[in-house]
N, C-alpha and C. Protein backbone atom coordinates (compact mmCIF):
# COMPACT_ATOMS: atom_id res chain seq x y z
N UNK A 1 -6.55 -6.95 107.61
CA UNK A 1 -5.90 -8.24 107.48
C UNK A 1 -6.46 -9.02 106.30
N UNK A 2 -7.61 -8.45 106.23
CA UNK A 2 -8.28 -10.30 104.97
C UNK A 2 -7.42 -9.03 103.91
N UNK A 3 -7.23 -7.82 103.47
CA UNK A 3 -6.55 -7.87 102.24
C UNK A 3 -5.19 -8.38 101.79
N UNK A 4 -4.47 -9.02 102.93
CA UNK A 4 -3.84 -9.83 103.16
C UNK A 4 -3.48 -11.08 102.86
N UNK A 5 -4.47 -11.60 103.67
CA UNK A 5 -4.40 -12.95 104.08
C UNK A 5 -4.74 -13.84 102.35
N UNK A 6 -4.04 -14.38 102.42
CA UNK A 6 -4.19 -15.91 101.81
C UNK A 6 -5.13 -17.02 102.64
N UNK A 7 -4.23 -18.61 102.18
CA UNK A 7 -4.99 -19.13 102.84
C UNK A 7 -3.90 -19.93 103.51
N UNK A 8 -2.76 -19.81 103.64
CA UNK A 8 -1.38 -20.30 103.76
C UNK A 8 -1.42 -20.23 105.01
N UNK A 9 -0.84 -21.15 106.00
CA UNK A 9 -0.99 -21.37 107.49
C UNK A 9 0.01 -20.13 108.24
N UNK A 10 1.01 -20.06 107.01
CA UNK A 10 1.83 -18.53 107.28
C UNK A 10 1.36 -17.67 107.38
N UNK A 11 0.49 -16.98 106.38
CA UNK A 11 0.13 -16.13 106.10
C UNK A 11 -0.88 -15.61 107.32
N UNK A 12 -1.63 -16.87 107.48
CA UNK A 12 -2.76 -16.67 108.92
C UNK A 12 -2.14 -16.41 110.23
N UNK A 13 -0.95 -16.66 110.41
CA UNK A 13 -0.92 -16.87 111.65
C UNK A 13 0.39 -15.19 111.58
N UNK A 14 1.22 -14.90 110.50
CA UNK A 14 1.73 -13.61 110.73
C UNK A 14 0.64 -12.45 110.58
N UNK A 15 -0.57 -12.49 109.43
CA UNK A 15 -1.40 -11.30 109.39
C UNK A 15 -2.15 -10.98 110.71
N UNK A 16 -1.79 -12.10 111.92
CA UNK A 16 -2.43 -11.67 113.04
C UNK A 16 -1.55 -10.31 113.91
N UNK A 17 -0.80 -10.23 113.69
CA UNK A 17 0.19 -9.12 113.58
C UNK A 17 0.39 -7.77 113.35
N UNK A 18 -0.75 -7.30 111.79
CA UNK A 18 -0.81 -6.65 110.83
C UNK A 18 -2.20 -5.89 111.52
N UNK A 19 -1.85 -4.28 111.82
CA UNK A 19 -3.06 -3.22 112.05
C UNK A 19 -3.06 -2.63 110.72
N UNK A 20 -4.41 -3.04 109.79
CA UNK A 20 -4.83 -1.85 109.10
C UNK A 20 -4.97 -0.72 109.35
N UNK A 21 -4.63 0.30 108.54
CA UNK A 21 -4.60 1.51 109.25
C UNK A 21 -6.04 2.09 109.88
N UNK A 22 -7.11 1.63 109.17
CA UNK A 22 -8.13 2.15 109.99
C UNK A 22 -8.67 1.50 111.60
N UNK A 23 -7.98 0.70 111.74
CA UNK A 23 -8.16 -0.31 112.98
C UNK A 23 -7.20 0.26 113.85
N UNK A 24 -6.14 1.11 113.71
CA UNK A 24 -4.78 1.55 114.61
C UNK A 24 -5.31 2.69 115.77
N UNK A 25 -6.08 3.37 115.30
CA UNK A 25 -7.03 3.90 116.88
C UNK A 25 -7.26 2.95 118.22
N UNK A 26 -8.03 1.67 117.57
CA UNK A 26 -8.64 1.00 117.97
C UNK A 26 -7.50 0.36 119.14
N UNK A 27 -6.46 -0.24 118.11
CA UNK A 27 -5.50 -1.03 119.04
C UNK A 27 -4.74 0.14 119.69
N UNK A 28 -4.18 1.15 119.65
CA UNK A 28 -3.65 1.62 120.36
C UNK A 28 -4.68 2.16 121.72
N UNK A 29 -5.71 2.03 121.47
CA UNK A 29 -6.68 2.62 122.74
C UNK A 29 -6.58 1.15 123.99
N UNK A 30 -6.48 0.17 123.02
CA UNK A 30 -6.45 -1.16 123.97
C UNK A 30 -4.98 -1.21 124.45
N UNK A 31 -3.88 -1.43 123.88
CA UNK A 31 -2.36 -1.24 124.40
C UNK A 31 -1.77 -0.31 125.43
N UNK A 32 -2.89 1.18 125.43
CA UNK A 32 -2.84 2.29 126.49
C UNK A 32 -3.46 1.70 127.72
N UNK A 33 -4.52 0.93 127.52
CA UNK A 33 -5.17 0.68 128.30
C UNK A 33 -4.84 -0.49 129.57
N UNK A 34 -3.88 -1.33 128.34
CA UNK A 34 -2.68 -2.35 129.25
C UNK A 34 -1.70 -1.96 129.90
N UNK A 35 -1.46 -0.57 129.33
CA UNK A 35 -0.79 0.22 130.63
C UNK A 35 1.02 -0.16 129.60
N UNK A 36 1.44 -0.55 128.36
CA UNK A 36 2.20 -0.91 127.55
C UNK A 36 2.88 0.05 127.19
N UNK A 37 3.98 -0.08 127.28
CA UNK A 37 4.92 0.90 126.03
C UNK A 37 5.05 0.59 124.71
N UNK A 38 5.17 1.71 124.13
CA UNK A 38 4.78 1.67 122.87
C UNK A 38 6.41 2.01 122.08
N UNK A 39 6.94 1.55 121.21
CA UNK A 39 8.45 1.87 120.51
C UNK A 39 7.92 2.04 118.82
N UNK A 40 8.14 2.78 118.15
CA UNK A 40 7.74 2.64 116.47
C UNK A 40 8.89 2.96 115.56
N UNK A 41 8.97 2.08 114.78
CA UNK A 41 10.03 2.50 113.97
C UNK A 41 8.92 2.48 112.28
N UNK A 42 9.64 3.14 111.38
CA UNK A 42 9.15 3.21 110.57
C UNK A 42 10.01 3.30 109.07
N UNK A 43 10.02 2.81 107.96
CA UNK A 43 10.13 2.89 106.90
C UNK A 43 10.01 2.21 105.62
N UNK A 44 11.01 1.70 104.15
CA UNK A 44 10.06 0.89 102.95
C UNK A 44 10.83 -0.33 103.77
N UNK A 45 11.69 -0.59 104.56
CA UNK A 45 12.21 -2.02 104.34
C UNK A 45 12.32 -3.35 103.19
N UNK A 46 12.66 -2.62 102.51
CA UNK A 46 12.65 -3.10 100.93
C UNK A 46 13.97 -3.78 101.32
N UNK A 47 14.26 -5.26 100.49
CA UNK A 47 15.01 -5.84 100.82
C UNK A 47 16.02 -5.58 101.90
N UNK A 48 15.17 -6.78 102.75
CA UNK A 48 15.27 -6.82 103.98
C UNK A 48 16.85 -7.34 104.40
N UNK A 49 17.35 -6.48 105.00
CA UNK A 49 19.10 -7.11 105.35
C UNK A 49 19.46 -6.71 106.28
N UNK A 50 20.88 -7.20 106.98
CA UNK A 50 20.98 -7.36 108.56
C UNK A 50 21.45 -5.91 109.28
N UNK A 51 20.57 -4.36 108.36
CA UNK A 51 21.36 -3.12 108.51
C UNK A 51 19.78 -3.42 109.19
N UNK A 52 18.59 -3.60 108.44
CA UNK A 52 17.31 -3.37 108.71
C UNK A 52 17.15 -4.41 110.22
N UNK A 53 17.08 -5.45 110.45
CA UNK A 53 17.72 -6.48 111.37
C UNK A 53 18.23 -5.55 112.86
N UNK A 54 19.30 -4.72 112.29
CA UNK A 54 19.66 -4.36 113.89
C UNK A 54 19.04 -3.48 114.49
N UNK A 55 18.35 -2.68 113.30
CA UNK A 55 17.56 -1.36 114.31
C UNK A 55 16.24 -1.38 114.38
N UNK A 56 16.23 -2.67 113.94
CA UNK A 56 13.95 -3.48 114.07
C UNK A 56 15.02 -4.25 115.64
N UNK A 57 15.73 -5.07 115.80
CA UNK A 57 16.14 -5.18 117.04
C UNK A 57 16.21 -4.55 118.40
N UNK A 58 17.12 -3.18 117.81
CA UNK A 58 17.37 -2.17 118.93
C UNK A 58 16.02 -1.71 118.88
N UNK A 59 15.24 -1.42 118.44
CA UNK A 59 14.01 -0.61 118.65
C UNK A 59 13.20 -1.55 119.70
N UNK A 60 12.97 -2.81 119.26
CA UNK A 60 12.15 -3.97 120.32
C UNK A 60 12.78 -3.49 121.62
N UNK A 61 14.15 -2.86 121.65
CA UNK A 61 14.84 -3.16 122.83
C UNK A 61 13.62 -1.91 124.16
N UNK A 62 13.07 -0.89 123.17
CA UNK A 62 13.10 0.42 123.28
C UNK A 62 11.67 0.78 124.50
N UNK A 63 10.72 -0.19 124.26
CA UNK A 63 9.61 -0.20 124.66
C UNK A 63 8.93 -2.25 125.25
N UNK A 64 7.50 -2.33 125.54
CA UNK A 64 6.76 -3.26 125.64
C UNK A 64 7.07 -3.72 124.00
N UNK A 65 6.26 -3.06 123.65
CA UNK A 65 5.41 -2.93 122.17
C UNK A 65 6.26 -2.14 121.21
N UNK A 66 6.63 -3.05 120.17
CA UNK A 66 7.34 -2.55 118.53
C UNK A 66 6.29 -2.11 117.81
N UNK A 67 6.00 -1.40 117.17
CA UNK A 67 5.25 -1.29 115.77
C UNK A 67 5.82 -0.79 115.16
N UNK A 68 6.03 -1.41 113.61
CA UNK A 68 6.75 -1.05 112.44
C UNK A 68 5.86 -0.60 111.22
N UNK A 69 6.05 0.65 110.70
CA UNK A 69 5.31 1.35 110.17
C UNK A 69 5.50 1.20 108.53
N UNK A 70 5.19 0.72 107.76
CA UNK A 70 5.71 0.11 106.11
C UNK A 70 5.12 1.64 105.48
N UNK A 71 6.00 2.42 104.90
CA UNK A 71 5.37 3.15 103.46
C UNK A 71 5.39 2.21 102.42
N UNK A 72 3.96 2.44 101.78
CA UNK A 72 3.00 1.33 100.98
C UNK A 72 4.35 1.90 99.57
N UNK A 73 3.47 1.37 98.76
CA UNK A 73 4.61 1.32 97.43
C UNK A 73 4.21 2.85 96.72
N UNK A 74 2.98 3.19 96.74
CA UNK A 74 3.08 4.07 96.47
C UNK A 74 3.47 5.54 97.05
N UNK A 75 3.92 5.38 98.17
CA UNK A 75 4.52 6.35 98.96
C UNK A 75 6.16 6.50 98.50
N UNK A 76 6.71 5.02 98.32
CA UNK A 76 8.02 4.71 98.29
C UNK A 76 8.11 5.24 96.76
N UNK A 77 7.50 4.95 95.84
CA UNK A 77 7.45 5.56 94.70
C UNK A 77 7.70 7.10 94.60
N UNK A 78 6.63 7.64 95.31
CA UNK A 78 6.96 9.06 95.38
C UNK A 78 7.76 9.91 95.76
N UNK A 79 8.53 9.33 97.13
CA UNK A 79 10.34 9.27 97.40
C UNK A 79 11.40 9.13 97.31
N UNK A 80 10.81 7.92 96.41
CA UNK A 80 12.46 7.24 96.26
C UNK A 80 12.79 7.45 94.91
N UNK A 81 12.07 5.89 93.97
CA UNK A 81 11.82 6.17 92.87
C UNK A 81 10.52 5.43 92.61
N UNK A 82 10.07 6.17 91.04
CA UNK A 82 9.49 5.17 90.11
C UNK A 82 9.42 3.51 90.08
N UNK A 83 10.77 3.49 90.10
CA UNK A 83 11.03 1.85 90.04
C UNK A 83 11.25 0.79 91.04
N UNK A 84 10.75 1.97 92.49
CA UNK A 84 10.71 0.91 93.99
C UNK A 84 9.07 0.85 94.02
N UNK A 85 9.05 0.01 95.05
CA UNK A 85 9.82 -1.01 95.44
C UNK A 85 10.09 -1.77 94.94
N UNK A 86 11.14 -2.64 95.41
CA UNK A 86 11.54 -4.32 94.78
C UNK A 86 10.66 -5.07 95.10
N UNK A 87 10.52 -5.37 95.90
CA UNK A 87 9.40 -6.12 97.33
C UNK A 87 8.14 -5.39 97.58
N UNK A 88 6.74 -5.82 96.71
CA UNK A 88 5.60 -5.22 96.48
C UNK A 88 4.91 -5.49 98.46
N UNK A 89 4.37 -4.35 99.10
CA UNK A 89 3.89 -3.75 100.43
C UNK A 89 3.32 -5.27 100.80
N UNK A 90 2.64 -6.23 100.55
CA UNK A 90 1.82 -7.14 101.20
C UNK A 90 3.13 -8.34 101.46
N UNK A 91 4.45 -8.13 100.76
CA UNK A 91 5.74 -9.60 101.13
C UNK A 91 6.65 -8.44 102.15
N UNK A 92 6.84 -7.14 102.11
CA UNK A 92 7.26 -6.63 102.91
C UNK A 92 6.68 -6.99 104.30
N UNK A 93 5.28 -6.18 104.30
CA UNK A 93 4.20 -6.98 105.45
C UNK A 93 4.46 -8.21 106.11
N UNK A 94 4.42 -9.01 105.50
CA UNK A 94 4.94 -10.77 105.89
C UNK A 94 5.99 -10.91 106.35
N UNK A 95 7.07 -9.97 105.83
CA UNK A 95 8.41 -10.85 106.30
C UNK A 95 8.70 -9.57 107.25
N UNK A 96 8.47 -8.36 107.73
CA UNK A 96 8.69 -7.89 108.82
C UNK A 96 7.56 -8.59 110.02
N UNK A 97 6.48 -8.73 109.52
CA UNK A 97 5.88 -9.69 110.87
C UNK A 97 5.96 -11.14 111.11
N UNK A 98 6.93 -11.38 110.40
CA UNK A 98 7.63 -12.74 110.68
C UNK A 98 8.42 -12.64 112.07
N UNK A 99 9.04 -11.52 111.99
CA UNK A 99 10.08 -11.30 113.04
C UNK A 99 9.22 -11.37 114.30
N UNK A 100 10.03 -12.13 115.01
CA UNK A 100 9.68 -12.41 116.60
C UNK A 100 9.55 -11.12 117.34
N UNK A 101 10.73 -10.54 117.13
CA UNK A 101 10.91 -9.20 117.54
C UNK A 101 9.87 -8.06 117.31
N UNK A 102 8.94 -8.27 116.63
CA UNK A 102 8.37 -7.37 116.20
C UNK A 102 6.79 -7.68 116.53
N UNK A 103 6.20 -6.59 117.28
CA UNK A 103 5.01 -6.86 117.71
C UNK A 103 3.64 -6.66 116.73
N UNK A 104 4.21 -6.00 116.14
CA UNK A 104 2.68 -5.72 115.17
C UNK A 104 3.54 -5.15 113.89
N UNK A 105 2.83 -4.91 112.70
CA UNK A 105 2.70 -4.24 111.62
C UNK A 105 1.73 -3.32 110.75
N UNK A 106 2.19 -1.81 110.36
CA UNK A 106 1.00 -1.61 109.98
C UNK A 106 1.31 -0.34 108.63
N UNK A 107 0.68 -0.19 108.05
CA UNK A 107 1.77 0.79 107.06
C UNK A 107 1.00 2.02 106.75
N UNK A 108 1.52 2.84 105.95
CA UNK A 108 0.29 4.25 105.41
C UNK A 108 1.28 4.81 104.25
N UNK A 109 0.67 5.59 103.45
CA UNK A 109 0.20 5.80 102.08
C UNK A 109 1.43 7.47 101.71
N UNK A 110 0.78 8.21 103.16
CA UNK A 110 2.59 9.17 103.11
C UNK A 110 3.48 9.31 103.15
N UNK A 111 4.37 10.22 102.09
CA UNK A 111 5.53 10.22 102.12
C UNK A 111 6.66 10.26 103.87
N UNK A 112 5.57 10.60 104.46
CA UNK A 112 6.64 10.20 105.90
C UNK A 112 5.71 10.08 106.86
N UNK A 113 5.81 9.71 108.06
CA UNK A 113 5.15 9.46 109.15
C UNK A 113 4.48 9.87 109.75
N UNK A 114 4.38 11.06 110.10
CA UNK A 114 3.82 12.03 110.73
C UNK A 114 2.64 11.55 110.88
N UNK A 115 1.70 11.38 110.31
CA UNK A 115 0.00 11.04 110.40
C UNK A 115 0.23 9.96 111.21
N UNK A 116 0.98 8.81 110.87
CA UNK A 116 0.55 7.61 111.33
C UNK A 116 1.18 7.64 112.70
N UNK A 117 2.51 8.63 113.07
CA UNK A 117 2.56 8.77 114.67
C UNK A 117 1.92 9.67 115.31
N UNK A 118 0.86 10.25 115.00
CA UNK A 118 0.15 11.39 115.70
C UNK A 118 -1.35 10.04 116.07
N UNK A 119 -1.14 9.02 115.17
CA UNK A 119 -2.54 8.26 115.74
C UNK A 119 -1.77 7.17 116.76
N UNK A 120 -0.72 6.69 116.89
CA UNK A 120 0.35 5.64 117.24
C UNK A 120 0.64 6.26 118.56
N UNK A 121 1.12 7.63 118.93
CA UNK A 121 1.58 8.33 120.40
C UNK A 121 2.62 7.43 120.96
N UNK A 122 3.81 7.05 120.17
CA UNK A 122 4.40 6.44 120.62
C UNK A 122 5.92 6.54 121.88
N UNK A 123 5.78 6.35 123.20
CA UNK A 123 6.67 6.20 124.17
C UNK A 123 8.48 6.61 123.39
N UNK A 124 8.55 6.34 122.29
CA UNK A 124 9.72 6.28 121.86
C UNK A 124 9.90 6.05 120.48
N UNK A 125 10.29 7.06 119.67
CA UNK A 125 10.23 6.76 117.98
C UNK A 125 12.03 6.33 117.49
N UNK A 126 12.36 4.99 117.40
CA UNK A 126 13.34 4.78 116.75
C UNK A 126 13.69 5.22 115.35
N UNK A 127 14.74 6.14 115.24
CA UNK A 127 15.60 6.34 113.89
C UNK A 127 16.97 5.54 113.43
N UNK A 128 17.11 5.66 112.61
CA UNK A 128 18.70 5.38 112.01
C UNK A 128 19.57 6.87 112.31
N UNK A 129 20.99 6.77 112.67
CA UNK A 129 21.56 7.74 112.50
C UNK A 129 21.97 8.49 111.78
N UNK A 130 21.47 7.99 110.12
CA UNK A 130 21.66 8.76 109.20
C UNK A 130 20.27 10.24 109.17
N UNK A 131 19.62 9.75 109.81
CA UNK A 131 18.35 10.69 110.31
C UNK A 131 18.56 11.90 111.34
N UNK A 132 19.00 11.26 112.33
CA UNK A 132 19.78 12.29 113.68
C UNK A 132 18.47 12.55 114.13
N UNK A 133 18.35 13.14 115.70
CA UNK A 133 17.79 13.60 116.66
C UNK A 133 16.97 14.57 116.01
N UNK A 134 17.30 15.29 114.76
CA UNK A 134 16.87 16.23 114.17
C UNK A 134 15.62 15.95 113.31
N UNK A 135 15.25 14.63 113.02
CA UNK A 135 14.62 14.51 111.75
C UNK A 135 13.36 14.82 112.14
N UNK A 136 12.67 14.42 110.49
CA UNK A 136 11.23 14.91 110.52
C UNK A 136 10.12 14.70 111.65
N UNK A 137 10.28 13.50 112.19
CA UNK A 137 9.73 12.70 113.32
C UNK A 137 9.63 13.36 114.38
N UNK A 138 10.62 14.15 114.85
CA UNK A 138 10.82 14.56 116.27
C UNK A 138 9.88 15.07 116.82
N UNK A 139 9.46 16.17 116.59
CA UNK A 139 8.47 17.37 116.87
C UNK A 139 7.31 16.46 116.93
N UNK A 140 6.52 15.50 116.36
CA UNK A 140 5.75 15.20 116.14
C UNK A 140 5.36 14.28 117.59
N UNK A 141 6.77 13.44 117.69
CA UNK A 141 7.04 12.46 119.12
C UNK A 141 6.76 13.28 120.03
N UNK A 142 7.88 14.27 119.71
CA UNK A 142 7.98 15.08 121.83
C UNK A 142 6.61 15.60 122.11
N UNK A 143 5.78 16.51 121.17
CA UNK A 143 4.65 16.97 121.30
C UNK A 143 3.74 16.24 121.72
N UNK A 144 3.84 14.89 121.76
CA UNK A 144 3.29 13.73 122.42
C UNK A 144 4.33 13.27 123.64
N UNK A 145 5.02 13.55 124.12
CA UNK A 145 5.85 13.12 125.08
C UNK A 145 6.33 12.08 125.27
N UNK A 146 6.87 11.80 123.97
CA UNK A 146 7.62 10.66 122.98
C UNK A 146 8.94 11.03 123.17
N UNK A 147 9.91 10.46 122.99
CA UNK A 147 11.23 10.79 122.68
C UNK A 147 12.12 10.35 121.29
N UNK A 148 13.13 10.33 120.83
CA UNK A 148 13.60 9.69 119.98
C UNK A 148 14.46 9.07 120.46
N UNK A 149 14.94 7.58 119.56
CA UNK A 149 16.19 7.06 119.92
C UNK A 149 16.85 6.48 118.48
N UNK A 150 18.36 6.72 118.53
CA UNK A 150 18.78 7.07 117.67
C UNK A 150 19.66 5.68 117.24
N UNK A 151 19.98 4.82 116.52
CA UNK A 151 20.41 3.65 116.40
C UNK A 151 21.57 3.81 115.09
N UNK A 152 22.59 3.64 114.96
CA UNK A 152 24.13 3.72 114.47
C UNK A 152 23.64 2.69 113.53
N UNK A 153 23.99 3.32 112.40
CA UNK A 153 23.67 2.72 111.31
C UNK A 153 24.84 1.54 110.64
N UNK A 154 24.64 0.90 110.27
CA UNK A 154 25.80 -0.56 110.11
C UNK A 154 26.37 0.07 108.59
N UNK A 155 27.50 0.27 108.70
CA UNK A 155 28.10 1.11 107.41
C UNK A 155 28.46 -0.10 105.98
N UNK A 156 27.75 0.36 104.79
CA UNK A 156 27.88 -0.68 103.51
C UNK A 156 26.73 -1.71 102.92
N UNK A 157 25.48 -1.08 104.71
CA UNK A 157 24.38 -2.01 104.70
C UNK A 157 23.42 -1.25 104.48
N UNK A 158 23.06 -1.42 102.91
CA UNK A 158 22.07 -0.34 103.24
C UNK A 158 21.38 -1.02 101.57
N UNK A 159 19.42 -0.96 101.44
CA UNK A 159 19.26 -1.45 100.01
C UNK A 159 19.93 -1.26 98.94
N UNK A 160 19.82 0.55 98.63
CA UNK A 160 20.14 0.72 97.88
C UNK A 160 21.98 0.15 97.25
N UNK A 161 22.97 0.23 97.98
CA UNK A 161 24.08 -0.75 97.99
C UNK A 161 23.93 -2.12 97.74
N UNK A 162 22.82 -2.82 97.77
CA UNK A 162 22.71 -3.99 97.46
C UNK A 162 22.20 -4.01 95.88
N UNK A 163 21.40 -2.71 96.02
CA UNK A 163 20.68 -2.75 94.54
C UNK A 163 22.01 -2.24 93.57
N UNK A 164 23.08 -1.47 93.73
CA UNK A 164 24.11 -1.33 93.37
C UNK A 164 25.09 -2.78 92.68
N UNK A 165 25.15 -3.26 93.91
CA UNK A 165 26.20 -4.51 93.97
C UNK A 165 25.46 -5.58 92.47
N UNK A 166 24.01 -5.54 92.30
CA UNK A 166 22.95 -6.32 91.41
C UNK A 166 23.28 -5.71 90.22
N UNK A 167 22.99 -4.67 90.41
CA UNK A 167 23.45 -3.75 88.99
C UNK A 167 24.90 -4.58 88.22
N UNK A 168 26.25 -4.19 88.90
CA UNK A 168 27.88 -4.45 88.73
C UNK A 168 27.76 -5.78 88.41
N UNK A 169 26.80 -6.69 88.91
CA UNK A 169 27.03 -8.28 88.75
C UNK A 169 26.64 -8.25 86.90
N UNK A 170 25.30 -7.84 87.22
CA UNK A 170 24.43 -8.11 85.41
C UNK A 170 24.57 -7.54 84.42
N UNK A 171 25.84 -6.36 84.65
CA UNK A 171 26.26 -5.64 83.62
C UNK A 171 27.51 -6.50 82.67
């Protein structure tokens, strides 16, 4: 959190929110221990819009406990492109743990999840349906006796379409 934190009354009171990744043992040993369900969704949430909105929603729906998993910029770099993110990892951070809905935040450095749900063991791993039952995630959940749940993706809503629409305007 202090690589975080400012000194902004915002900033203090959402980074309470925010598991560094080396601290995510820690809290998940205490959340097991409350006897909590656990729901994780994960990805860059780079400009944040109401496609990202419904399935950080449906996922809260899924478990006790949300945790939303941020690939840092340099992960998103190595995926996506060079020139992501828009929204540098510490305003992503902020404005997904702004959300009410959302119980914690915490992010990691690989190109996909796997590490950070094998330390997480989460009750239920929310996807988008552009992912399907099939994706990388799965194996990783059930082997933990996780499940997936699969959330219908809002069609036209999606960053990259927005980063599109930015493009057509400034040309």
């Amino acid at each position: 959190m202090s690589r975080l934190a400012n000194n902004s009354c915002f900033e203090k009171s959402v980074c309470k929110k925010v598991i560094e990744p080396e601290n995510l043992q820690e809290t998940i040993k205490r959340l097991r221990e409350e006897k909590t369900t656990i729901a994780t969704l994960n990805g860059s949430f780079d400009l944040l819009h109401a496609g990202h909105l419904e399935i950080i929603f449906q996922a809260s729906l899924q478990a006790d406990i949300l945790i939303v998993a941020l690939n840092t910029d340099v992960s998103i770099q190595r995926y996506k492109d060079v020139k992501r993110p828009i929204i540098p990892l510490k305003e992503r951070i902020l404005l997904i743990a702004a959300l009410e809905m959302v119980n914690y935040v915490t992010y990691f450095n690989e190109i996909d999840p796997r590490q950070v749900l094998l330390k997480i063991r989460p009750d239920v791993h929310v996807n988008g349906s552009e992912y399907g039952q099939n994706c990388i995630e799965r194996e990783t959940v059930v082997m933990q006796k996780g499940r997936i749940h699969i959330v219908e993706k809002i069609p036209g809503l999606s960053t990259s379409y927005i980063i599109n629409k930015i493009k057509k305007i400034c040309d």
